[in-house]
PDB file of N, CA and C in Angstrom:
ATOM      1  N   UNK A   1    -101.814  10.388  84.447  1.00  0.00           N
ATOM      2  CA  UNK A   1    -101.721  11.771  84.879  1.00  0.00           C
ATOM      3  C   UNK A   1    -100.905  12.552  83.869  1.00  0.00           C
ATOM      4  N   UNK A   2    -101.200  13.717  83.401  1.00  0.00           N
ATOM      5  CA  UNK A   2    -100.890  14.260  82.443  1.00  0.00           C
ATOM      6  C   UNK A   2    -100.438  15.680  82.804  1.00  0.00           C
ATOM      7  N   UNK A   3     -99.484  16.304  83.687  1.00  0.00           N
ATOM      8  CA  UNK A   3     -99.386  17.121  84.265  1.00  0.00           C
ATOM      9  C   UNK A   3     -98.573  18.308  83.380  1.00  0.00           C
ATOM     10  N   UNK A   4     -98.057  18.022  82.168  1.00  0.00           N
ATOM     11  CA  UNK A   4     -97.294  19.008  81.529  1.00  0.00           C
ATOM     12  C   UNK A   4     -96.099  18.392  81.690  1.00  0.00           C
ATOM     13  N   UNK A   5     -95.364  17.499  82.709  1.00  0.00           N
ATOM     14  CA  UNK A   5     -93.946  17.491  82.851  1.00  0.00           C
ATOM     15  C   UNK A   5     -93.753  15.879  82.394  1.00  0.00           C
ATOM     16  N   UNK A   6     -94.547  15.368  82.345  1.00  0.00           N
ATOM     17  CA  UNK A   6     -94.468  13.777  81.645  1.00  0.00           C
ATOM     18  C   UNK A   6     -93.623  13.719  80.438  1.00  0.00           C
ATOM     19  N   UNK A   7     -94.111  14.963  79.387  1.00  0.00           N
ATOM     20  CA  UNK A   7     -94.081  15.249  77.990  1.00  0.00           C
ATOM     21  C   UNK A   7     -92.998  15.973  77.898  1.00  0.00           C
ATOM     22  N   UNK A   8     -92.762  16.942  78.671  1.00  0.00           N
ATOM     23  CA  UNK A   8     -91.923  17.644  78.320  1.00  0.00           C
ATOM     24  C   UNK A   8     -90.437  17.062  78.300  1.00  0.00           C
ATOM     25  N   UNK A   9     -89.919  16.310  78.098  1.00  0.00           N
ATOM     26  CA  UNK A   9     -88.178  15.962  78.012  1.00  0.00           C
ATOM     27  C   UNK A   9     -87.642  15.714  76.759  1.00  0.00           C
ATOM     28  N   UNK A  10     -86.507  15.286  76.908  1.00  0.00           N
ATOM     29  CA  UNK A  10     -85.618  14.623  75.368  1.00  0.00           C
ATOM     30  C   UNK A  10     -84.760  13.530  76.228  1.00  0.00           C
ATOM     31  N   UNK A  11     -84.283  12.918  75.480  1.00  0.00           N
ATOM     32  CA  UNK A  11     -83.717  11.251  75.636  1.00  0.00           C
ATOM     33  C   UNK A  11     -82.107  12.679  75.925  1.00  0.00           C
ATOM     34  N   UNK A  12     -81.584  13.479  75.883  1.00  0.00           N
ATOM     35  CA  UNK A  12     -80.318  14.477  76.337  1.00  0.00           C
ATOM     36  C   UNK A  12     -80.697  14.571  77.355  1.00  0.00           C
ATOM     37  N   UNK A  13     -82.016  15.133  78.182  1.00  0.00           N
ATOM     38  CA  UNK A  13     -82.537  15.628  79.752  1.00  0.00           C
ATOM     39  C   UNK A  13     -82.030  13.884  80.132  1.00  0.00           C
ATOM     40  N   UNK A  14     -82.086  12.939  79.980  1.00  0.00           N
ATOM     41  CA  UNK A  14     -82.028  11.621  80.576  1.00  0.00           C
ATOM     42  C   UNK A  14     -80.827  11.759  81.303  1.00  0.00           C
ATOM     43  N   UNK A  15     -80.135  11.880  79.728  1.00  0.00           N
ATOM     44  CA  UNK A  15     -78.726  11.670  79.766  1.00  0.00           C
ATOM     45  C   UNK A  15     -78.159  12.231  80.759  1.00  0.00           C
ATOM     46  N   UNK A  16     -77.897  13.581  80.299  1.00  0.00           N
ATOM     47  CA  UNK A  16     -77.553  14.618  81.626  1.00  0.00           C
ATOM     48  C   UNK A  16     -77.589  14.405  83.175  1.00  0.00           C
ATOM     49  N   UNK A  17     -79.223  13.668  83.245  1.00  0.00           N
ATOM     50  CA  UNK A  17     -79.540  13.410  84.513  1.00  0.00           C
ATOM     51  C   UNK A  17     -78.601  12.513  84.694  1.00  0.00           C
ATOM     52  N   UNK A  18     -78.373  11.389  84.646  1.00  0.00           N
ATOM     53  CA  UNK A  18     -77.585  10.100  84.731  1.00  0.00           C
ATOM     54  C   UNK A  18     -76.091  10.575  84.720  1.00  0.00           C
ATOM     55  N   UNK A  19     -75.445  11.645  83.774  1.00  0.00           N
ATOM     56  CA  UNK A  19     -73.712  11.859  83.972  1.00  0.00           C
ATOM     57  C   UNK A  19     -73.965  12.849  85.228  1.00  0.00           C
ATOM     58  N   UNK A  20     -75.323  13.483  85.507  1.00  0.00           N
ATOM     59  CA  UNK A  20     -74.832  14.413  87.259  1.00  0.00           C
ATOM     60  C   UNK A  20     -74.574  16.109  86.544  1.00  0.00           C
ATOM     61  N   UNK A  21     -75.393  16.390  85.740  1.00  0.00           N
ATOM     62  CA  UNK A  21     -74.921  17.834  84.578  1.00  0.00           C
ATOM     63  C   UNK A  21     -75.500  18.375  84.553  1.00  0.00           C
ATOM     64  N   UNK A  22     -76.954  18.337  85.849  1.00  0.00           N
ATOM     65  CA  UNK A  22     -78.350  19.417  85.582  1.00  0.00           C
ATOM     66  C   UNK A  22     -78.093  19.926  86.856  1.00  0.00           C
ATOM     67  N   UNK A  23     -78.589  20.915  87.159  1.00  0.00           N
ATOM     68  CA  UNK A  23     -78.658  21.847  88.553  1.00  0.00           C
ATOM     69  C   UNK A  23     -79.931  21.132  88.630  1.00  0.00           C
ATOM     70  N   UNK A  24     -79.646  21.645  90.282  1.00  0.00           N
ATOM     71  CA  UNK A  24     -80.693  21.083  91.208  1.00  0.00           C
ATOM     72  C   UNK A  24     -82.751  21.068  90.911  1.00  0.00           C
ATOM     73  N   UNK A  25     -82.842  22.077  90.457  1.00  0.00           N
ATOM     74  CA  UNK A  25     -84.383  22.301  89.814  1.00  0.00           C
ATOM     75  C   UNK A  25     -84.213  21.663  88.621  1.00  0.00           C
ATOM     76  N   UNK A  26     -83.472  21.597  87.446  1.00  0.00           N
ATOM     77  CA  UNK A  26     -83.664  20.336  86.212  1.00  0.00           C
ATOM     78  C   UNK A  26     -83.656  19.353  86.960  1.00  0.00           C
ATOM     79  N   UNK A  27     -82.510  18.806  87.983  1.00  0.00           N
ATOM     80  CA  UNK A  27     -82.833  17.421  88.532  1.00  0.00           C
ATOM     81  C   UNK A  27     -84.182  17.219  89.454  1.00  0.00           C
ATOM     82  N   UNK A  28     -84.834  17.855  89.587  1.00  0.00           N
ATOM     83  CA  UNK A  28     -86.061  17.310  90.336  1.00  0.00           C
ATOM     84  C   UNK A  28     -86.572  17.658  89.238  1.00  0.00           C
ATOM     85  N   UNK A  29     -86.733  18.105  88.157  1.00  0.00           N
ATOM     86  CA  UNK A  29     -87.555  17.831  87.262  1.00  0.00           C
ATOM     87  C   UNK A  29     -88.228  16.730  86.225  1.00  0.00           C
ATOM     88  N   UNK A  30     -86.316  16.328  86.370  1.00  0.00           N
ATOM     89  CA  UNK A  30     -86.149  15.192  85.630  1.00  0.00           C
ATOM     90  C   UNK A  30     -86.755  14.315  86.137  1.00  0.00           C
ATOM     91  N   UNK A  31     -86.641  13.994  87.972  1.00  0.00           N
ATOM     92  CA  UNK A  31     -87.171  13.209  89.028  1.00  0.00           C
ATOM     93  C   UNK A  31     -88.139  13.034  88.683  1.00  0.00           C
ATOM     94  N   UNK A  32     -89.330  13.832  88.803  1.00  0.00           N
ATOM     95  CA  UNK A  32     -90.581  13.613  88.386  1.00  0.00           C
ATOM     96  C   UNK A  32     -91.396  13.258  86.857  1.00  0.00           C
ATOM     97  N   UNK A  33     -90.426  13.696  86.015  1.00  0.00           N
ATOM     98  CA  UNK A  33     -90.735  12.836  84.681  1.00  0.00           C
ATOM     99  C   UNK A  33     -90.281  11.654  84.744  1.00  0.00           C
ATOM    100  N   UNK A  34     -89.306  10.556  85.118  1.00  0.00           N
ATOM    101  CA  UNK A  34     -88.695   9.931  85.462  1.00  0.00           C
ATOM    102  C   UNK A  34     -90.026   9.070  85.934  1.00  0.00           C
ATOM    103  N   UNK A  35     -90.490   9.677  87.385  1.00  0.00           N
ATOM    104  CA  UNK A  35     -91.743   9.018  88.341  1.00  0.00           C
ATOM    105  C   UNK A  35     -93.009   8.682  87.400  1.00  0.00           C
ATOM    106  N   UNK A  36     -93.515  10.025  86.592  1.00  0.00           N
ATOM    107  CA  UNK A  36     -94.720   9.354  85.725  1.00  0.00           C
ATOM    108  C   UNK A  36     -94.745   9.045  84.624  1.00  0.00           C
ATOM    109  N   UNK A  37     -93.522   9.349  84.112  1.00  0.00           N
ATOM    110  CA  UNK A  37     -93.595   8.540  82.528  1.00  0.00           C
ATOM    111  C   UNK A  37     -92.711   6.884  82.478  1.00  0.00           C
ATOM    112  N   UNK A  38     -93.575   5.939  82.283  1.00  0.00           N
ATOM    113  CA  UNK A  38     -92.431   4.542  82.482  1.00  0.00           C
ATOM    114  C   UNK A  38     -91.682   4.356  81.241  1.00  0.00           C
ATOM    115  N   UNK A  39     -91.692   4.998  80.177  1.00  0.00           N
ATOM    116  CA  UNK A  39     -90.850   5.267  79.093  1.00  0.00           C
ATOM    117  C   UNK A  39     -89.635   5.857  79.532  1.00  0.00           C
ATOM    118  N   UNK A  40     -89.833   6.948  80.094  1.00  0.00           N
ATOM    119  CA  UNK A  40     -88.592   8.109  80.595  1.00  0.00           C
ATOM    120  C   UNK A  40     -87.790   6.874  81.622  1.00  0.00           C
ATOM    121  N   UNK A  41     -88.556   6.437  82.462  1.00  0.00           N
ATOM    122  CA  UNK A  41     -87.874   5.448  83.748  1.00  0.00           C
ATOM    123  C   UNK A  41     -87.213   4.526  82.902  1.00  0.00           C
ATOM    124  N   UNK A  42     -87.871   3.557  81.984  1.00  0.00           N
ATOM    125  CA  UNK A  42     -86.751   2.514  81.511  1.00  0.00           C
ATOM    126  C   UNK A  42     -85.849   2.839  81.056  1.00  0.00           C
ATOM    127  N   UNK A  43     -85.762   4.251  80.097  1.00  0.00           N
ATOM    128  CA  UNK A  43     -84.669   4.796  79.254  1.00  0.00           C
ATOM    129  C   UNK A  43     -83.506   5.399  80.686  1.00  0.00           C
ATOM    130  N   UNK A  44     -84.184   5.757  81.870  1.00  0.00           N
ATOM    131  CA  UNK A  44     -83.654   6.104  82.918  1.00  0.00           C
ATOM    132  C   UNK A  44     -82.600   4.926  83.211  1.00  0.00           C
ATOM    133  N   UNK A  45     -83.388   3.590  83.467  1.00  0.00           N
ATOM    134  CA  UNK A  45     -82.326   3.306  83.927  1.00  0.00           C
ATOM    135  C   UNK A  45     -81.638   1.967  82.940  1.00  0.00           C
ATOM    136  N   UNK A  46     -82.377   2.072  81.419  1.00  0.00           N
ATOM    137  CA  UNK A  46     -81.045   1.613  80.869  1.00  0.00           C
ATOM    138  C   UNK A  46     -79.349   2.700  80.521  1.00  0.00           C
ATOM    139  N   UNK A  47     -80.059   3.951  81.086  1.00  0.00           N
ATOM    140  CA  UNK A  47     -78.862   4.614  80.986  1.00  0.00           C
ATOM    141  C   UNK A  47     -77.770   4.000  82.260  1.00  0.00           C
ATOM    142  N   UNK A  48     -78.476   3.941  83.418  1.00  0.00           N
ATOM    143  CA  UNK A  48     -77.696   3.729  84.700  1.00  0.00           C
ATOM    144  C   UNK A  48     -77.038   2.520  84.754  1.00  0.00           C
ATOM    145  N   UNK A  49     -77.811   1.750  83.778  1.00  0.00           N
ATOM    146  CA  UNK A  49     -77.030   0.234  84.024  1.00  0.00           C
ATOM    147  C   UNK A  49     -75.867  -0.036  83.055  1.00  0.00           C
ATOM    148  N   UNK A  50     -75.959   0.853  81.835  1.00  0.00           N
ATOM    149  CA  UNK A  50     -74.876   0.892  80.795  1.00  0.00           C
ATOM    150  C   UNK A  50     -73.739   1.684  81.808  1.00  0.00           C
ATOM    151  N   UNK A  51     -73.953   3.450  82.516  1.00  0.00           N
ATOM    152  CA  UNK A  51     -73.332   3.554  83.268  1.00  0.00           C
ATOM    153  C   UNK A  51     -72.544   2.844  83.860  1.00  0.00           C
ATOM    154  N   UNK A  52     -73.408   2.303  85.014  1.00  0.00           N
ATOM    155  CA  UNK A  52     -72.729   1.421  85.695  1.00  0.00           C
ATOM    156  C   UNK A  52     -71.891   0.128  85.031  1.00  0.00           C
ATOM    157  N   UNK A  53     -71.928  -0.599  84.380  1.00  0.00           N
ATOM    158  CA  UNK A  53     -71.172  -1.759  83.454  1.00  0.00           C
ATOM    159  C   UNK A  53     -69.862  -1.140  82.983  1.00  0.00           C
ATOM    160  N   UNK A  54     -69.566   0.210  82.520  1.00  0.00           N
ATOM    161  CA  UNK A  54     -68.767   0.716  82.152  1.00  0.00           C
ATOM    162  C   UNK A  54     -67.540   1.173  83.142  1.00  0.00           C
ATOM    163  N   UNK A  55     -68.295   2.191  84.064  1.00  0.00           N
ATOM    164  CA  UNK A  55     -67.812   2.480  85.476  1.00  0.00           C
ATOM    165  C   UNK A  55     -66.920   0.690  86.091  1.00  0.00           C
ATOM    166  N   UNK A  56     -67.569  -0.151  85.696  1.00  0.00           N
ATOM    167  CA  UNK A  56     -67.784  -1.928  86.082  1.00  0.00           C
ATOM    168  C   UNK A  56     -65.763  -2.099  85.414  1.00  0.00           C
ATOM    169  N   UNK A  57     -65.930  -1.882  84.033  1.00  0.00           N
ATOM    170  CA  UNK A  57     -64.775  -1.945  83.159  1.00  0.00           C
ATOM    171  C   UNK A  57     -63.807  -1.419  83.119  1.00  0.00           C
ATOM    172  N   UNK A  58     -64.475   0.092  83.495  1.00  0.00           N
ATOM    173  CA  UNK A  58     -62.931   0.660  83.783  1.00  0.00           C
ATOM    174  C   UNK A  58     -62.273   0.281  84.827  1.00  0.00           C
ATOM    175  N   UNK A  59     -62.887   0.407  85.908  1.00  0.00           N
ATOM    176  CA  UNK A  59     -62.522  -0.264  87.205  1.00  0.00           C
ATOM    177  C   UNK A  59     -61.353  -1.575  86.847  1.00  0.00           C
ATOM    178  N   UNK A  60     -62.474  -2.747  86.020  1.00  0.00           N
ATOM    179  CA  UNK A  60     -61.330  -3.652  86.262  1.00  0.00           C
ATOM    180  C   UNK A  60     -59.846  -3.756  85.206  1.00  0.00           C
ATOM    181  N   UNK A  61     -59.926  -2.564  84.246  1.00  0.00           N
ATOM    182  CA  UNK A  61     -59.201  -3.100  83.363  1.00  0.00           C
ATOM    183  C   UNK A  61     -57.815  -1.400  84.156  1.00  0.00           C
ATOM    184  N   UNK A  62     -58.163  -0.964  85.150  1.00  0.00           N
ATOM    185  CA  UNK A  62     -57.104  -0.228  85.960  1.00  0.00           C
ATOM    186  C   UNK A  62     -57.716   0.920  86.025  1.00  0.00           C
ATOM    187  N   UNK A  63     -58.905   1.631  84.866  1.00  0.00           N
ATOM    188  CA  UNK A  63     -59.144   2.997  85.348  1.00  0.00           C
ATOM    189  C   UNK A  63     -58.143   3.874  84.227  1.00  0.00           C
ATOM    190  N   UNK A  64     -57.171   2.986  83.152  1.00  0.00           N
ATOM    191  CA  UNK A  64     -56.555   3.849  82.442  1.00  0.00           C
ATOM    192  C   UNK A  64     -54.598   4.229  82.875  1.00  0.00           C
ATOM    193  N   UNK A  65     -54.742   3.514  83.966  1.00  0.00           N
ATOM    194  CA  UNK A  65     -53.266   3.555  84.484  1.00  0.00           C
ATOM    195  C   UNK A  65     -52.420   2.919  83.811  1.00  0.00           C
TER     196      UNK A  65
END
């Protein structure tokens, strides 16, 4: 399916999506590129899992305290 919104992103729209930095209409936008492109989805969620691992580290090493 080739709807116009597959194509339209940058590996920054990912990003953004994943730190929580787009208003509500970019984030459902993103949503749906996300849904039909499986390029956008893996890059999706190797962002979330680096996220998360990090979020993982700070945690255990105090958060910086």
């Amino acid at each position: 399916m080739n709807d116009g919104i597959s194509s339209d992103y940058s590996d920054l729209d990912i990003q953004a999506l994943v730190d929580g930095a787009l208003e509500d209409d970019q984030k459902r936008r993103m949503r749906q590129v996300i849904l039909n492109n499986p390029h956008a989805a893996t890059r999706y969620e190797q962002l979330m899992e680096q996220k998360n691992l990090l979020l993982r580290w700070w945690n255990k090493t105090g958060g910086g305290h």
